[in-house]
N, C-alpha and C. Protein backbone atom coordinates (compact mmCIF):
# COMPACT_ATOMS: atom_id res chain seq x y z
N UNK A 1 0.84 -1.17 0.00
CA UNK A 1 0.00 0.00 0.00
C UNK A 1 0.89 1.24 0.00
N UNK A 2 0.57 1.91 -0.66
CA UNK A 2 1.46 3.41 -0.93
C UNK A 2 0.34 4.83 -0.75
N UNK A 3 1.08 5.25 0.48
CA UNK A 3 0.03 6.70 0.74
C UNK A 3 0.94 8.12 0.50
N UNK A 4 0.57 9.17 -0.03
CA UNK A 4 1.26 10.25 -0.16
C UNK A 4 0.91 10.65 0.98
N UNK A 5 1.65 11.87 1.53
CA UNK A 5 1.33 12.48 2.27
C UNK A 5 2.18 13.97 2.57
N UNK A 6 0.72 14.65 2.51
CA UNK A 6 1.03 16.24 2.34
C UNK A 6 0.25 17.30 3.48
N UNK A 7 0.83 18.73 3.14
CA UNK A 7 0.43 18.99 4.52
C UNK A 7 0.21 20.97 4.23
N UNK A 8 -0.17 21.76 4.81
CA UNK A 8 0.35 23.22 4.17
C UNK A 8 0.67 23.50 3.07
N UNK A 9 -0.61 23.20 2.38
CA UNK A 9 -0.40 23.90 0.66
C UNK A 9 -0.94 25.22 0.64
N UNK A 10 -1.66 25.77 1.28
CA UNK A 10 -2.06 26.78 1.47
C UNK A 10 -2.56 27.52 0.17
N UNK A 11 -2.94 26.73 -0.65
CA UNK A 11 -3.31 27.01 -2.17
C UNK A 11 -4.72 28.02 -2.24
N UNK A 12 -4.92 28.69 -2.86
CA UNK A 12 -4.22 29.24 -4.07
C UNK A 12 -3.24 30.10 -3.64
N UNK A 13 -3.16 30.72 -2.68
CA UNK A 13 -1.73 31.91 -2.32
C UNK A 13 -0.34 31.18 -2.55
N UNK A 14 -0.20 30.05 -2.27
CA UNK A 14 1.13 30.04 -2.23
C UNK A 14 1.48 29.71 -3.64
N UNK A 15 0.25 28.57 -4.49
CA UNK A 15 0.62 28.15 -5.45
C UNK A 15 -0.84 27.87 -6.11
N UNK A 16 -0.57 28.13 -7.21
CA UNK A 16 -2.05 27.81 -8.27
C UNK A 16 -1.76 26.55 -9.09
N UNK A 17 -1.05 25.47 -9.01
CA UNK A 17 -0.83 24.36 -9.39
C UNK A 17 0.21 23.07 -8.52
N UNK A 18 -0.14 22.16 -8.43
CA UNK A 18 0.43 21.49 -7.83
C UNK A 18 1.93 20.98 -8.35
N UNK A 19 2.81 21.11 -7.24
CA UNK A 19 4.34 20.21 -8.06
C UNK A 19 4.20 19.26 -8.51
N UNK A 20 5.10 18.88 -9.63
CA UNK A 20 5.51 17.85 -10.74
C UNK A 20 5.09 16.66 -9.59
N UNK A 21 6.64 16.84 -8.71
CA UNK A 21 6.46 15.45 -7.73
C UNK A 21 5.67 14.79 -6.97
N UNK A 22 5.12 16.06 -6.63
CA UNK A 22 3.77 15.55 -5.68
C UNK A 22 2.63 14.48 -6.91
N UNK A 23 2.39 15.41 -7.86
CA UNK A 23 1.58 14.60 -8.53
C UNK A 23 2.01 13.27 -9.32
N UNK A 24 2.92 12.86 -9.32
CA UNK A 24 3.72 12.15 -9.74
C UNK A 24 3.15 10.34 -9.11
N UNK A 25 3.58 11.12 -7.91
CA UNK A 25 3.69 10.11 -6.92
C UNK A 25 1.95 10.01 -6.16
N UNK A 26 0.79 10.73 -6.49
CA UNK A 26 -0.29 10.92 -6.30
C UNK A 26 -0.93 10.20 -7.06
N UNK A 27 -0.48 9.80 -8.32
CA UNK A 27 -0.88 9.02 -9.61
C UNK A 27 -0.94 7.59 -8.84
N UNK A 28 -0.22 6.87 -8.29
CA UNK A 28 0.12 5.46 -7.97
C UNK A 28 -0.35 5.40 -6.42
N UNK A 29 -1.22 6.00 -5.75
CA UNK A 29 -1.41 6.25 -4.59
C UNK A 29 -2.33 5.27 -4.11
N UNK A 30 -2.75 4.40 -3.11
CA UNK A 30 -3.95 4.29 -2.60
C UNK A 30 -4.57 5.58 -2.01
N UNK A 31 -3.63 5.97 -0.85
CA UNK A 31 -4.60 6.95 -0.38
C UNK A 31 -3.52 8.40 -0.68
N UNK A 32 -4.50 9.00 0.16
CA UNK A 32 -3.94 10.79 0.38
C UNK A 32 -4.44 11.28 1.46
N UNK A 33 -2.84 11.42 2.24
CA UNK A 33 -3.68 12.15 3.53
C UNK A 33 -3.14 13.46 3.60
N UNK A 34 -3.84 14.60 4.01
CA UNK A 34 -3.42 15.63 3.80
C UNK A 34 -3.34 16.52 5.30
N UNK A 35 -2.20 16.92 6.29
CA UNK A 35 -2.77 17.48 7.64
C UNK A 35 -2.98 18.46 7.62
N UNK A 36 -3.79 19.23 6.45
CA UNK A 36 -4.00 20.41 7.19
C UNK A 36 -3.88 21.53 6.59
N UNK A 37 -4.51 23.15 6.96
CA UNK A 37 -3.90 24.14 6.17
C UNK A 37 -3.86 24.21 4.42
N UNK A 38 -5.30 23.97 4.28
CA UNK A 38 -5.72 23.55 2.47
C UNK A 38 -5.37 25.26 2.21
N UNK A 39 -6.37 26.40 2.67
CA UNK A 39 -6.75 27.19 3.13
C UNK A 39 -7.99 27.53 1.81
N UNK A 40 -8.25 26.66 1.36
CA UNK A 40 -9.49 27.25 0.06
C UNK A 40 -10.10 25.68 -0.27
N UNK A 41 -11.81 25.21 -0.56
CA UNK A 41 -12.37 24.30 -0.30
C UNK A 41 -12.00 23.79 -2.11
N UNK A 42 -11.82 24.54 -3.04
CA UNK A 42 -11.22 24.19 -4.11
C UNK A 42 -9.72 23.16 -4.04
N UNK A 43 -8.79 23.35 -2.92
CA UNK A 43 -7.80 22.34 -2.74
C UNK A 43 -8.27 20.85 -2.20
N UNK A 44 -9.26 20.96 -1.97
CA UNK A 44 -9.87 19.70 -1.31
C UNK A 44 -10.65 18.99 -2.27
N UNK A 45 -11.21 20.04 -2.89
CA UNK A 45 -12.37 19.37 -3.86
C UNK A 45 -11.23 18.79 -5.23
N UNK A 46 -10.26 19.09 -5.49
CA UNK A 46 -9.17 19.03 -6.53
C UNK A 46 -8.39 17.74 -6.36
N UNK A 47 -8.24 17.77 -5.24
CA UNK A 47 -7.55 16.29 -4.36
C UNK A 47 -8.42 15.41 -4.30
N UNK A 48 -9.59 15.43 -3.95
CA UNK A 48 -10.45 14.21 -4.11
C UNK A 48 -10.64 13.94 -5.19
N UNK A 49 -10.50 14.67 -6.21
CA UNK A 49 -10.60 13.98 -7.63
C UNK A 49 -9.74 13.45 -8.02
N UNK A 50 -8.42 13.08 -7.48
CA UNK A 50 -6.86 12.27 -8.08
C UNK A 50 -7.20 11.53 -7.29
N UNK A 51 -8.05 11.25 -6.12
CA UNK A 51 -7.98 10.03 -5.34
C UNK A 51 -8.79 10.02 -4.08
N UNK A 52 -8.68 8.66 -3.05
CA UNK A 52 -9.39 8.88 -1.88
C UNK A 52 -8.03 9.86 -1.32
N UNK A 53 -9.06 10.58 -0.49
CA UNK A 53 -8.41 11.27 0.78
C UNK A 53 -8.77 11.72 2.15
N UNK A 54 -7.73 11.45 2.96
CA UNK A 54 -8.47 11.49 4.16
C UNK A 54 -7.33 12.96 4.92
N UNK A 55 -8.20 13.73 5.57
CA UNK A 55 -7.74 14.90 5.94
C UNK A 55 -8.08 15.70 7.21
N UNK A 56 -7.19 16.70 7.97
CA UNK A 56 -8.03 17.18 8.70
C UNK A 56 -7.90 18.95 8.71
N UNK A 57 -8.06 18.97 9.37
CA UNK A 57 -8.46 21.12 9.44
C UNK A 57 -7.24 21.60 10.34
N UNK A 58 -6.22 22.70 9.34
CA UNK A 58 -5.64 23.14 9.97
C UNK A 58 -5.98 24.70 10.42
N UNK A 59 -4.73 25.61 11.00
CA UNK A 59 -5.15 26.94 11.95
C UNK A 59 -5.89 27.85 10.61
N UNK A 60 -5.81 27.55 9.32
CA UNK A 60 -5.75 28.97 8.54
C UNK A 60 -7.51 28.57 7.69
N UNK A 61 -7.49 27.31 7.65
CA UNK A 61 -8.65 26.81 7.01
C UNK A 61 -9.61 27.83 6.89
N UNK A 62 -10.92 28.12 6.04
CA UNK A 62 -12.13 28.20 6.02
C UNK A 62 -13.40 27.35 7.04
N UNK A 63 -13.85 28.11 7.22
CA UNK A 63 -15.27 27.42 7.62
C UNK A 63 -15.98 26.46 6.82
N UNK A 64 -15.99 26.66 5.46
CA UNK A 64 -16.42 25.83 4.74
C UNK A 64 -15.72 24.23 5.47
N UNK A 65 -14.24 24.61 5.54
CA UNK A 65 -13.56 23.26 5.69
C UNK A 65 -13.80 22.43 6.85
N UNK A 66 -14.22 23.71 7.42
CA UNK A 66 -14.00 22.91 9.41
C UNK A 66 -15.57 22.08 9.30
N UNK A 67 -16.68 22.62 8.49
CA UNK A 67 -17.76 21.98 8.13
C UNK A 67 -17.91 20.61 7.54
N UNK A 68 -16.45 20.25 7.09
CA UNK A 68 -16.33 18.62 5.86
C UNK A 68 -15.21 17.91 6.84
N UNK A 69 -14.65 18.64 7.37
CA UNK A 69 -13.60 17.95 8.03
C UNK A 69 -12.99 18.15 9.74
N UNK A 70 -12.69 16.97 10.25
CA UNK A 70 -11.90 17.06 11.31
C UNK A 70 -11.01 17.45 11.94
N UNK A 71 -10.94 18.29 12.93
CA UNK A 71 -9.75 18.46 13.60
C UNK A 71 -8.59 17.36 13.67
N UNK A 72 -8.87 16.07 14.25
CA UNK A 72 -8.03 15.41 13.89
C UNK A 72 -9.02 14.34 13.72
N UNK A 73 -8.17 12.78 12.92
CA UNK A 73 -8.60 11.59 13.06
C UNK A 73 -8.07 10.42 13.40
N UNK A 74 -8.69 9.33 13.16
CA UNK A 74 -7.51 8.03 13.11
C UNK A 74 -8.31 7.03 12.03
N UNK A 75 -6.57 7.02 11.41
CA UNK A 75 -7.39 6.17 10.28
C UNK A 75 -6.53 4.39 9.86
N UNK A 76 -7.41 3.69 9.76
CA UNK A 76 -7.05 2.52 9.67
C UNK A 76 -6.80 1.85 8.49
N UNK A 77 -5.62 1.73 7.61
CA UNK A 77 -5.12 1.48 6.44
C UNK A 77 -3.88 1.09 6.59
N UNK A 78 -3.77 -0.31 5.67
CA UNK A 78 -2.96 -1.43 5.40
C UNK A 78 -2.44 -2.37 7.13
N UNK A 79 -3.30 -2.24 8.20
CA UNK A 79 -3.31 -3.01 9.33
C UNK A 79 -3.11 -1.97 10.23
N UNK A 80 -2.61 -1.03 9.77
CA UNK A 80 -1.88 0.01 10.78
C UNK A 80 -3.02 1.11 11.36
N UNK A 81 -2.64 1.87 12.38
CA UNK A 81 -3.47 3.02 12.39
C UNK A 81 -2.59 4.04 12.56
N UNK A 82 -2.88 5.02 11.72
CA UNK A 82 -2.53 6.42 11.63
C UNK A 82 -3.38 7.40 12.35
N UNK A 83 -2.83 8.10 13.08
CA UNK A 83 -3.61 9.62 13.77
C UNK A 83 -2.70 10.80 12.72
N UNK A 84 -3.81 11.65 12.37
CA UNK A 84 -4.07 12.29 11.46
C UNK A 84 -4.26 14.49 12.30
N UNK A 85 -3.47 14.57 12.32
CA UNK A 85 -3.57 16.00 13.46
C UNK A 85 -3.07 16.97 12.50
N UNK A 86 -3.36 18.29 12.61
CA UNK A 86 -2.64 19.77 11.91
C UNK A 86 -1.33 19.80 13.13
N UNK A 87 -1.66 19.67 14.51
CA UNK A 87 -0.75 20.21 15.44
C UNK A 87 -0.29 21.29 15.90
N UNK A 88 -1.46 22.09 15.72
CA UNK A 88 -1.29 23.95 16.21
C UNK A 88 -2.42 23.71 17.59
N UNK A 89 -3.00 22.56 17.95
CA UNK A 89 -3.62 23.26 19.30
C UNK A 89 -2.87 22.65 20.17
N UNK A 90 -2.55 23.45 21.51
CA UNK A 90 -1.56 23.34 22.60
C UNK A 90 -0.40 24.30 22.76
N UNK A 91 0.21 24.04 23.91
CA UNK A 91 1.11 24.76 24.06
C UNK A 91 2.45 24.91 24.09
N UNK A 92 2.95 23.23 23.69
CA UNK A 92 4.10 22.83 23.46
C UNK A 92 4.50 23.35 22.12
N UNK A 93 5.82 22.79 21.84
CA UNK A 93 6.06 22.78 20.41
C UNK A 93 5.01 21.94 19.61
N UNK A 94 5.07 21.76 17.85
CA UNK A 94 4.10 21.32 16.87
C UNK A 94 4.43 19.89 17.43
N UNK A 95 5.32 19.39 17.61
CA UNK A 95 5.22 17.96 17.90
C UNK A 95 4.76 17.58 19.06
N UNK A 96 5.16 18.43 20.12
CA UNK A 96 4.54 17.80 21.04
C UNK A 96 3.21 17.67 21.24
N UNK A 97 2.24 18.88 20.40
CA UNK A 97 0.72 19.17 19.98
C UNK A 97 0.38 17.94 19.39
N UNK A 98 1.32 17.51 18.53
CA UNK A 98 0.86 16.24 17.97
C UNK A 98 0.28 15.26 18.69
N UNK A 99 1.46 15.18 19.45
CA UNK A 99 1.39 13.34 20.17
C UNK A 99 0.45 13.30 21.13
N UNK A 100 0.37 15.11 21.81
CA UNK A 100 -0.45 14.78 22.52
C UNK A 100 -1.68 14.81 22.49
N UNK A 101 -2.37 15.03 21.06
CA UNK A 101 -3.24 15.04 20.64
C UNK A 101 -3.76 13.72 20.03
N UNK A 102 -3.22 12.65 20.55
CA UNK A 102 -3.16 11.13 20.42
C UNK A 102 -2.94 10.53 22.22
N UNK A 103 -2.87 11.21 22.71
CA UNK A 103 -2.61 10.70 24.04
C UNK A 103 -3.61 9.30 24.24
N UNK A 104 -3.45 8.07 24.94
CA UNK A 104 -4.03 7.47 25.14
C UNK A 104 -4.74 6.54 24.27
N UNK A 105 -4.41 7.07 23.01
CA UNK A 105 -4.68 6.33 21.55
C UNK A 105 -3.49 5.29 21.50
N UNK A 106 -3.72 4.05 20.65
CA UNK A 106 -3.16 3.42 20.03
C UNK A 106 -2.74 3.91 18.54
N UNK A 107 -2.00 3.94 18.49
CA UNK A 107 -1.49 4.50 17.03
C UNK A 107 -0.15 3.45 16.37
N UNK A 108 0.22 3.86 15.49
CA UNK A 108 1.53 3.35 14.79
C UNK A 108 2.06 4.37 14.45
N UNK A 109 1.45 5.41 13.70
CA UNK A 109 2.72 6.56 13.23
C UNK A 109 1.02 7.75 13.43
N UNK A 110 1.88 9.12 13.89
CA UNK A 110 1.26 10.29 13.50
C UNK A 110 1.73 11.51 12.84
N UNK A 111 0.87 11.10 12.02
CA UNK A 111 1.16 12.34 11.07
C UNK A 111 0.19 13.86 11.33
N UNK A 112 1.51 15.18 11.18
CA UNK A 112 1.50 16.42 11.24
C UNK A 112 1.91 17.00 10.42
N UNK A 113 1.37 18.59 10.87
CA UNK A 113 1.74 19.05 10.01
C UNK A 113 2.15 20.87 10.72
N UNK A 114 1.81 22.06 10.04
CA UNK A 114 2.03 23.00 11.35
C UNK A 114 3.02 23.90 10.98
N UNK A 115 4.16 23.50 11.27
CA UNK A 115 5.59 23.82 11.41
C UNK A 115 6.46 24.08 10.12
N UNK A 116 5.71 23.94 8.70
CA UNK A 116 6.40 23.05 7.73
C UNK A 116 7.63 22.74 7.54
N UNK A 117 8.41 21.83 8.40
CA UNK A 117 9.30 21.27 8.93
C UNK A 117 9.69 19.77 8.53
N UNK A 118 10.39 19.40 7.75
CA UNK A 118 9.74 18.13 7.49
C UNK A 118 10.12 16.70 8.73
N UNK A 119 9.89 16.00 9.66
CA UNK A 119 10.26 15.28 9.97
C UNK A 119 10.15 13.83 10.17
N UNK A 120 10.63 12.98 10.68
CA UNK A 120 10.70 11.72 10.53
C UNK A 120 11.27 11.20 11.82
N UNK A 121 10.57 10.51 12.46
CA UNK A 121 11.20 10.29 13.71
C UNK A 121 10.25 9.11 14.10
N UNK A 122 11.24 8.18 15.51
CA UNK A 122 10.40 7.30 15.92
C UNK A 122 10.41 7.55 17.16
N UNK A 123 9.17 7.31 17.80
CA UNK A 123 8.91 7.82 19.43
C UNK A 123 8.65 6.76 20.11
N UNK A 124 9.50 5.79 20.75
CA UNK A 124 8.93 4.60 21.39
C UNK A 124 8.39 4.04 20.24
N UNK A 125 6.62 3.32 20.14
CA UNK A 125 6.75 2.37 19.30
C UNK A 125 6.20 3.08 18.11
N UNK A 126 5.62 4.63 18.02
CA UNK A 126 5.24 5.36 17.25
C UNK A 126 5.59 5.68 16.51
N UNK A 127 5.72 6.08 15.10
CA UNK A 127 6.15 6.80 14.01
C UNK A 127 5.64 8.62 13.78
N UNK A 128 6.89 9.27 13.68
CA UNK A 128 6.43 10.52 14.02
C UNK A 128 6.35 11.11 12.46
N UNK A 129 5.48 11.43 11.79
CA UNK A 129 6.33 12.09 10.28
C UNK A 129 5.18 13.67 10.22
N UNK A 130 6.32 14.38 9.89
CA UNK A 130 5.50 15.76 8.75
C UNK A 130 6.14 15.87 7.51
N UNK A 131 5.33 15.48 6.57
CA UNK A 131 5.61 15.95 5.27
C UNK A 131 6.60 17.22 5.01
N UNK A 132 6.42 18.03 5.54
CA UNK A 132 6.66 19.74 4.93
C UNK A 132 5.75 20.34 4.10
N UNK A 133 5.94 21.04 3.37
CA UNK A 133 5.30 21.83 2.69
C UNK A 133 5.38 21.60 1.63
N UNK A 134 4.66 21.61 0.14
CA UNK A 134 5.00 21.49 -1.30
C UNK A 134 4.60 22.44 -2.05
N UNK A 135 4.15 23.85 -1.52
CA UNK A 135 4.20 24.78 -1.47
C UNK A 135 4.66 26.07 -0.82
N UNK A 136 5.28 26.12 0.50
CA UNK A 136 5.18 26.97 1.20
C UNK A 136 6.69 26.45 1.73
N UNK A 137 7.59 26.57 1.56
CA UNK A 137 8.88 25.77 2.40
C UNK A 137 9.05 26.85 3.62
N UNK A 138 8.74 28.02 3.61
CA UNK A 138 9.19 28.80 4.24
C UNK A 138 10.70 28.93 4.63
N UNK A 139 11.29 28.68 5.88
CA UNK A 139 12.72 28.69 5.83
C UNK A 139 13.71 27.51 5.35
N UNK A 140 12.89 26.44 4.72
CA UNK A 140 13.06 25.06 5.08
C UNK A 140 14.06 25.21 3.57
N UNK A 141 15.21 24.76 2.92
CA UNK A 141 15.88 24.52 1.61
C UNK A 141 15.02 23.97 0.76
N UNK A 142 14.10 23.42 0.81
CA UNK A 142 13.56 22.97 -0.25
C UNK A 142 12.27 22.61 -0.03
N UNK A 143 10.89 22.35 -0.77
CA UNK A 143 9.26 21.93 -0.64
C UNK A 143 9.57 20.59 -0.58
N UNK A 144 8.41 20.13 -0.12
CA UNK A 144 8.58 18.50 0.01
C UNK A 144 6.81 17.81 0.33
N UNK A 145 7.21 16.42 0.54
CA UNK A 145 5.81 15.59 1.04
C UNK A 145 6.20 14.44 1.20
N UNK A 146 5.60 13.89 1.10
CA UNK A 146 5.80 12.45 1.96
C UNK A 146 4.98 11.31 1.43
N UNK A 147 5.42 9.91 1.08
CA UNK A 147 5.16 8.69 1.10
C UNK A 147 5.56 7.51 1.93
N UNK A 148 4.47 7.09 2.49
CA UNK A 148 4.39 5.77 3.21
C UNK A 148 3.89 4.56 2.08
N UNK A 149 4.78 3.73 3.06
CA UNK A 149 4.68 2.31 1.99
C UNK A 149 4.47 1.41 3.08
N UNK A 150 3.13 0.42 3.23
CA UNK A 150 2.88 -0.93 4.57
C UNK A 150 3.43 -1.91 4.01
N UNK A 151 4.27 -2.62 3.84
CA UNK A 151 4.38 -4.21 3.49
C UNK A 151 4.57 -4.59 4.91
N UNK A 152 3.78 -4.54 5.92
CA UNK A 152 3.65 -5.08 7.11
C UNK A 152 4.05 -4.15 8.04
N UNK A 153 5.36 -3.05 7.76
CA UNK A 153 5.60 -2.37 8.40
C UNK A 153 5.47 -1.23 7.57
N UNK A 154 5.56 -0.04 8.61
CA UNK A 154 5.32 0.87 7.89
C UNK A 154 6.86 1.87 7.68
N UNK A 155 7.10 2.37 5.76
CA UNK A 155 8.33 2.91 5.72
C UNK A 155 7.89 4.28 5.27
N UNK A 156 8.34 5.20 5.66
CA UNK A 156 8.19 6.82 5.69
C UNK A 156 9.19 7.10 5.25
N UNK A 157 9.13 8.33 3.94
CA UNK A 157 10.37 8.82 3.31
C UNK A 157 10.00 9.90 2.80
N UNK A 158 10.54 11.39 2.77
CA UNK A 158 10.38 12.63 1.76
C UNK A 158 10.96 12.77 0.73
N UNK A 159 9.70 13.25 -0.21
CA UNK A 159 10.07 13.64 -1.36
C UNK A 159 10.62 15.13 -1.10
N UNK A 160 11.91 15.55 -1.76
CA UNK A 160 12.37 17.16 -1.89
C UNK A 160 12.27 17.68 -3.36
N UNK A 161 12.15 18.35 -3.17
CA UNK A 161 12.19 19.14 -4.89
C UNK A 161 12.57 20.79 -4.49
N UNK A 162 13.01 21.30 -5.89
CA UNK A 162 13.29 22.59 -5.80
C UNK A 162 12.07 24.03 -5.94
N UNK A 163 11.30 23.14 -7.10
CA UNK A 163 10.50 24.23 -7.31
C UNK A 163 9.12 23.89 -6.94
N UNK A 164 7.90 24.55 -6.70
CA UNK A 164 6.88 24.31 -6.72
C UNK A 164 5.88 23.88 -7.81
N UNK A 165 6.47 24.04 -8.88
CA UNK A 165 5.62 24.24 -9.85
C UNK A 165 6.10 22.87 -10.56
């Protein structure tokens, strides 16, 4: 099973078309999870048409969005479960908003977003990942996103690219 995963596109401001790579790798996808920060109901409605997707509402969203979608979720694909968070409510850093926005959950990996930061980390028996941004890098060297692959376990890796477009 192969999931993209993206996060702070913040479309249309940052970008009026999606990167090469992202879509690339969106083509061969089962799923698409997206954490967050669409900021226009046209990025959502655009994404569900390349595929299923499962998503939740980040700080900048529309109302429209917070109306279709979750703050956070948990979602159950290829045996595993994923928690699904933006990671802006709390008072820690974005990660720690994360995890602890899973507190008491069973999970395997949670994915964030927030910070556009990209990371990859394992927390005890958890998997920590944020895509980054594939629009918006902000200070970060380069846009990016993310694919997971289950062949029983789960492998997390970023895509980097230079340009957005």
């Amino acid at each position: 099973m192969k999931i993209t995963v993206l996060s702070d596109t913040h479309m249309p401001r940052m970008s009026k078309e999606w990167p090469a790579p992202l879509l690339q790798d969106i083509q061969d996808s089962d799923l698409i999870f997206h954490a967050g920060d669409w900021s226009d109901i046209s990025v959502y409605e655009e994404l569900t048409s390349m595929g299923k997707v499962h998503g939740v509402t980040g700080n900048t969203d529309l109302t429209m969005i917070r109306g279709i979608l979750p703050e956070q979720t948990i979602i159950e694909a290829g045996g595993k479960r994923f928690g699904l968070v933006h990671g802006h409510h709390g008072k820690g850093s974005t990660e720690a908003n994360a995890i602890a926005a899973f507190s008491g959950e069973q999970v395997d990996c949670i994915i964030f977003g927030h910070s556009h930061i990209p990371l990859l980390k394992q927390d005890g028996k958890c998997l920590l990942f944020n895509p980054g941004s594939p629009t918006d890098k902000r200070r970060q060297p380069q846009y990016s996103h993310g694919v997971i692959t289950i062949d029983g376990d789960i492998h997390a890796e970023h895509v980097f690219y230079d340009s957005k477009s």
